[in-house]
N, C-alpha and C. Protein backbone atom coordinates (compact mmCIF):
# COMPACT_ATOMS: atom_id res chain seq x y z
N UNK A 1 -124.83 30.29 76.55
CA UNK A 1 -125.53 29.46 77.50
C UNK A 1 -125.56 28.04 76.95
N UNK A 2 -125.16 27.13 77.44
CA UNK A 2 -124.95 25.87 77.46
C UNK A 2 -126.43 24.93 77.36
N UNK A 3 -126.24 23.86 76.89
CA UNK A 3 -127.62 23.36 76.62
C UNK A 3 -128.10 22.72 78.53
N UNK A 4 -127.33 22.45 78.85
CA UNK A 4 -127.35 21.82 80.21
C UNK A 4 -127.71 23.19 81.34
N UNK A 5 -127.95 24.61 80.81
CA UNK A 5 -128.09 25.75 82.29
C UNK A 5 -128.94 26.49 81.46
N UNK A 6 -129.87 25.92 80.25
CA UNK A 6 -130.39 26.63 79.47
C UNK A 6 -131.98 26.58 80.17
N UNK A 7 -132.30 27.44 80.11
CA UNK A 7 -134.20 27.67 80.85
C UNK A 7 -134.77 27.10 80.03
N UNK A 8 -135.66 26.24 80.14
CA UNK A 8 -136.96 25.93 79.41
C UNK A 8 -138.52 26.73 79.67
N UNK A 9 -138.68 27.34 80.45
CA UNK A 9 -139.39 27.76 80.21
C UNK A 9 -139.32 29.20 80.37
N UNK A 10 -140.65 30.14 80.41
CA UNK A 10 -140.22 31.54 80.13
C UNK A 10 -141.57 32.13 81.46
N UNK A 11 -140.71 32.66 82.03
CA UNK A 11 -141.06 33.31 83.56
C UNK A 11 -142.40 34.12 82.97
N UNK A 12 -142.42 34.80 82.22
CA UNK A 12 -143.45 36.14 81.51
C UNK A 12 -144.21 35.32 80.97
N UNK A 13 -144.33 34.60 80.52
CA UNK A 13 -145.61 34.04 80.16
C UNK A 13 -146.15 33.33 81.28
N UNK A 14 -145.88 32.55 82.13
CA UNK A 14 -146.14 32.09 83.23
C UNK A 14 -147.26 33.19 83.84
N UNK A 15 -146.26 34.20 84.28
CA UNK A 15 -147.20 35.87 84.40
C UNK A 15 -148.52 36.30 83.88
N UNK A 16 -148.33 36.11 82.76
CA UNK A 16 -149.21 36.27 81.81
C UNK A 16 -150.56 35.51 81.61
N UNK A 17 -150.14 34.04 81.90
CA UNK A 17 -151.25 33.10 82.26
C UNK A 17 -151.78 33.18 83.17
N UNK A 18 -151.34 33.36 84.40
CA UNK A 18 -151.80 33.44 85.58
C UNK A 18 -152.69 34.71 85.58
N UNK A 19 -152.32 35.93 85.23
CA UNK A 19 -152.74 36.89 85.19
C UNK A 19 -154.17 37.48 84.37
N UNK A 20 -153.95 36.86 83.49
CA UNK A 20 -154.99 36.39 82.23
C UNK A 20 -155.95 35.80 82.74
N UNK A 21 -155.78 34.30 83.48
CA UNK A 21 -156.99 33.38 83.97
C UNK A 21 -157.35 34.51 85.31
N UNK A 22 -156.82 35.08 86.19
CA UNK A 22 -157.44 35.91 87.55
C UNK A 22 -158.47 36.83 86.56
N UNK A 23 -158.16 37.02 85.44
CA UNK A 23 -159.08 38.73 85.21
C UNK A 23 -160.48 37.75 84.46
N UNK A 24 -159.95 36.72 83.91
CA UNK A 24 -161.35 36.29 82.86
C UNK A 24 -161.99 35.90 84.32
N UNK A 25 -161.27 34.90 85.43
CA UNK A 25 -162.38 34.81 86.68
C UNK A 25 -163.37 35.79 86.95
N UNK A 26 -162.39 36.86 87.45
CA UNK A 26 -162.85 38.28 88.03
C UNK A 26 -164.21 38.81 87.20
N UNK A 27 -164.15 38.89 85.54
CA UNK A 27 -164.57 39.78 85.18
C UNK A 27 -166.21 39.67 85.29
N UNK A 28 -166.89 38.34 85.49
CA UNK A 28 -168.31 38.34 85.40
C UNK A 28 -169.30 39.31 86.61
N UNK A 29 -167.86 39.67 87.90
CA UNK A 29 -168.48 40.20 89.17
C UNK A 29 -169.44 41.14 88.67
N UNK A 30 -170.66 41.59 88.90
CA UNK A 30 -171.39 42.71 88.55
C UNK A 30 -171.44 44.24 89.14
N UNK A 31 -171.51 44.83 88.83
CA UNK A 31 -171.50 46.64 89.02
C UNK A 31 -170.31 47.11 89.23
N UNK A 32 -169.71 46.65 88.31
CA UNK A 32 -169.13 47.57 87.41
C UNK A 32 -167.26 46.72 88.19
N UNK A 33 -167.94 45.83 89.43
CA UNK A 33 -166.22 45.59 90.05
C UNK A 33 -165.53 44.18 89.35
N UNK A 34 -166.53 43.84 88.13
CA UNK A 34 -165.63 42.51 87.26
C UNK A 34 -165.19 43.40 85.84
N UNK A 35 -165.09 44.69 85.69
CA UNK A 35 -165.27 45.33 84.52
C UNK A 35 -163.41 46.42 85.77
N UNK A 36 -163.90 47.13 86.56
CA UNK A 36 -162.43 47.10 86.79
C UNK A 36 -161.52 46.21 87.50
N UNK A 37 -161.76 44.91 87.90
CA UNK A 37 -161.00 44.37 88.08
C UNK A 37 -160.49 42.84 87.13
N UNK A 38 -161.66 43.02 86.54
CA UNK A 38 -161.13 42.13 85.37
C UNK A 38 -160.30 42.26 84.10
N UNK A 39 -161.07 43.51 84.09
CA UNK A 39 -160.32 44.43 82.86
C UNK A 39 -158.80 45.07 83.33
N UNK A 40 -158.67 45.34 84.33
CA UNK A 40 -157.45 45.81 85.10
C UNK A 40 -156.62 44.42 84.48
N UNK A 41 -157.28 43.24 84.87
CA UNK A 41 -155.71 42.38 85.31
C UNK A 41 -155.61 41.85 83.54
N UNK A 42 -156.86 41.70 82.79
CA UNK A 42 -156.23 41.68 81.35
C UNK A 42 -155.86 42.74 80.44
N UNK A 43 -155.95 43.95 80.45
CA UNK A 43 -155.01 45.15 80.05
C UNK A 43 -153.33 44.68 80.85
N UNK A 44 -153.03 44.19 81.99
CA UNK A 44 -151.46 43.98 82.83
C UNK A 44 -151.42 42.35 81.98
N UNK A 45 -152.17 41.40 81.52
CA UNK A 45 -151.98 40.44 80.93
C UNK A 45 -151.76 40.59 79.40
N UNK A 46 -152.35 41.95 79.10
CA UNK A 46 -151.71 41.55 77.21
C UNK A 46 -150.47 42.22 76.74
N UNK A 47 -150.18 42.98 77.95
CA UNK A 47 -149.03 43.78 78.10
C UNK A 47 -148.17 42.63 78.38
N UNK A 48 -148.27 41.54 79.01
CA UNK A 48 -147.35 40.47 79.60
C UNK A 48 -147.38 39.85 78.34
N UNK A 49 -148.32 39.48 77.80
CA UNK A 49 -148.59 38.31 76.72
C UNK A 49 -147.48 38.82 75.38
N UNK A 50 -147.50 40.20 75.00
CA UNK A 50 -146.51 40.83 74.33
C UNK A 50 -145.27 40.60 74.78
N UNK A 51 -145.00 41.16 76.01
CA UNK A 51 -143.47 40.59 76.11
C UNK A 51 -143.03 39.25 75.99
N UNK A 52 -143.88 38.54 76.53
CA UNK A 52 -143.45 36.94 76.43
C UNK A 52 -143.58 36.33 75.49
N UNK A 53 -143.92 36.97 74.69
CA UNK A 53 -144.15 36.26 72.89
C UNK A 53 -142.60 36.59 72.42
N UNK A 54 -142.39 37.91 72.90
CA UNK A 54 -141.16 38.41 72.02
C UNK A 54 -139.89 37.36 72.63
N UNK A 55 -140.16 37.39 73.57
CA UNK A 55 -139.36 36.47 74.30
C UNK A 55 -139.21 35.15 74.36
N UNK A 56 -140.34 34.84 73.74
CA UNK A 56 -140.43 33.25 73.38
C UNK A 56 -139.99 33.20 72.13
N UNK A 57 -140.22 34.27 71.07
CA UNK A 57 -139.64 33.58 69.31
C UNK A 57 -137.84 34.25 69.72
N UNK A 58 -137.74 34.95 70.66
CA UNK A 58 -136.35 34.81 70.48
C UNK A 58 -135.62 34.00 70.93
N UNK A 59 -136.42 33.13 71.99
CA UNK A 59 -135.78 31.42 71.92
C UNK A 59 -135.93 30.60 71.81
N UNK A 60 -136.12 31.11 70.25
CA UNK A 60 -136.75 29.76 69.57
C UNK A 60 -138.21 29.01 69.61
N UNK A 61 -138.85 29.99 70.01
CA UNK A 61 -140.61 29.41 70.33
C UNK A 61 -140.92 28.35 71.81
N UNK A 62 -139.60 28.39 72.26
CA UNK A 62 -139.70 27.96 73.88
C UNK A 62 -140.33 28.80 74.77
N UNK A 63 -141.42 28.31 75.78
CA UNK A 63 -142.50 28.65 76.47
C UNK A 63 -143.37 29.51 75.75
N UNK A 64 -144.03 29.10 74.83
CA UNK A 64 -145.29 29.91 73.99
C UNK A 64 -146.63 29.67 74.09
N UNK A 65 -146.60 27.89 74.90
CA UNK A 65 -147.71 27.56 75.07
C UNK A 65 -148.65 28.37 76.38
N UNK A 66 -147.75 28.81 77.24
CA UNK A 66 -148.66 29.92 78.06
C UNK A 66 -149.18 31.08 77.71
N UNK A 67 -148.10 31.40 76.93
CA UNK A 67 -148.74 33.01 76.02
C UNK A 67 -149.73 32.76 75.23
N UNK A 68 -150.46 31.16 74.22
CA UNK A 68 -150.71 31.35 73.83
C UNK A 68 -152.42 31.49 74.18
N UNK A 69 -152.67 30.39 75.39
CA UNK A 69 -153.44 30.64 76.60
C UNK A 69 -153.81 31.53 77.11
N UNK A 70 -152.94 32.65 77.43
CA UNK A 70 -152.84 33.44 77.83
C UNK A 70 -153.88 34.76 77.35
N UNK A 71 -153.35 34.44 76.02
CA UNK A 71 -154.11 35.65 74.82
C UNK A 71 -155.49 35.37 74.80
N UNK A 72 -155.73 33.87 74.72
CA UNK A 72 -156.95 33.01 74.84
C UNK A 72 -157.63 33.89 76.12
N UNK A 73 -157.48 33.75 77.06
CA UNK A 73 -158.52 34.44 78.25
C UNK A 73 -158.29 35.94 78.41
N UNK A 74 -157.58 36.38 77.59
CA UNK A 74 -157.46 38.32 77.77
C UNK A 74 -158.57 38.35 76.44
N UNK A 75 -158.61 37.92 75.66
CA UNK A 75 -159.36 37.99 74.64
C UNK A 75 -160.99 37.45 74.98
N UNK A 76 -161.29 36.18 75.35
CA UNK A 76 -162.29 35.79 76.13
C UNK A 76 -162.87 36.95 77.24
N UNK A 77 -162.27 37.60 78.03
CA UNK A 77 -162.35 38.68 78.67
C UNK A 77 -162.75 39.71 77.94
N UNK A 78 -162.11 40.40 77.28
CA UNK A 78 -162.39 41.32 76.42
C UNK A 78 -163.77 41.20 75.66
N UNK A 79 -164.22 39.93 75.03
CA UNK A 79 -165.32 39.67 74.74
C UNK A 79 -166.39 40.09 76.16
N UNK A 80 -166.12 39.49 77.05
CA UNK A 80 -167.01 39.11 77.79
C UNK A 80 -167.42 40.66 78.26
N UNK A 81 -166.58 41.36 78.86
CA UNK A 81 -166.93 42.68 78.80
C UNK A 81 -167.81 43.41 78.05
N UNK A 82 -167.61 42.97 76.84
CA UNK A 82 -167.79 43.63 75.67
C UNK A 82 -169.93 43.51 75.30
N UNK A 83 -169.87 42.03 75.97
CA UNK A 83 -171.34 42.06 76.09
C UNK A 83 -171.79 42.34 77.88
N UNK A 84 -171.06 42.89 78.16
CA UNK A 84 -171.82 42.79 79.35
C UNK A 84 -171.17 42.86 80.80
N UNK A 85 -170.50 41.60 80.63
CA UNK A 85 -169.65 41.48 81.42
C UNK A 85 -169.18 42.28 82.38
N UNK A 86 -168.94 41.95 83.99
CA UNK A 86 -168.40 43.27 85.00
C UNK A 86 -169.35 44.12 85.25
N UNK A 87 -170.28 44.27 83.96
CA UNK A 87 -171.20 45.30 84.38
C UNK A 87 -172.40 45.60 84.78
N UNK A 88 -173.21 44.46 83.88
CA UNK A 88 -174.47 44.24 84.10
C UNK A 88 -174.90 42.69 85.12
N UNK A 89 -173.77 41.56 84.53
CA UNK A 89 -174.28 40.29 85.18
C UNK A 89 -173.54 39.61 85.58
């Protein structure tokens, strides 16, 4: 692949961000529907965040800055759950 038809950025992390920021939104809903639907879309976001990492150091660390975002609000999520979150408030 030629430097001129070469992608700059990386589709899966894109995914991943997007997917990541919907679940940390989602997750504060209370009784119990920000806990499965928040938690739903960041369990499908760290699964994304994995592929697009692998996919980013294999070219060369191009598009990482979404994955790294990415991890940022599946993790933020995960916290947030973790006190509470989805479930109680």
């Amino acid at each position: 692949m030629s430097y001129a038809t070469e992608r700059r950025s990386n589709p899966t992390a894109w995914a991943a961000f997007w997917v990541g920021l919907l679940g940390l939104i989602l997750m504060p809903i209370p009784a119990f529907i920000g806990l499965i639907l928040g938690g739903g879309l960041s369990l499908i976001a760290a699964v994304l965040v994995i592929i697009a990492l692998l996919k980013g150091l294999a070219r060369r660390g191009k598009g990482i800055a979404p994955v790294v975002f990415a991890g940022i609000f599946v993790l933020l999520t995960w916290g947030g759950i973790s006190l509470g979150g989805g479930i109680w408030w």
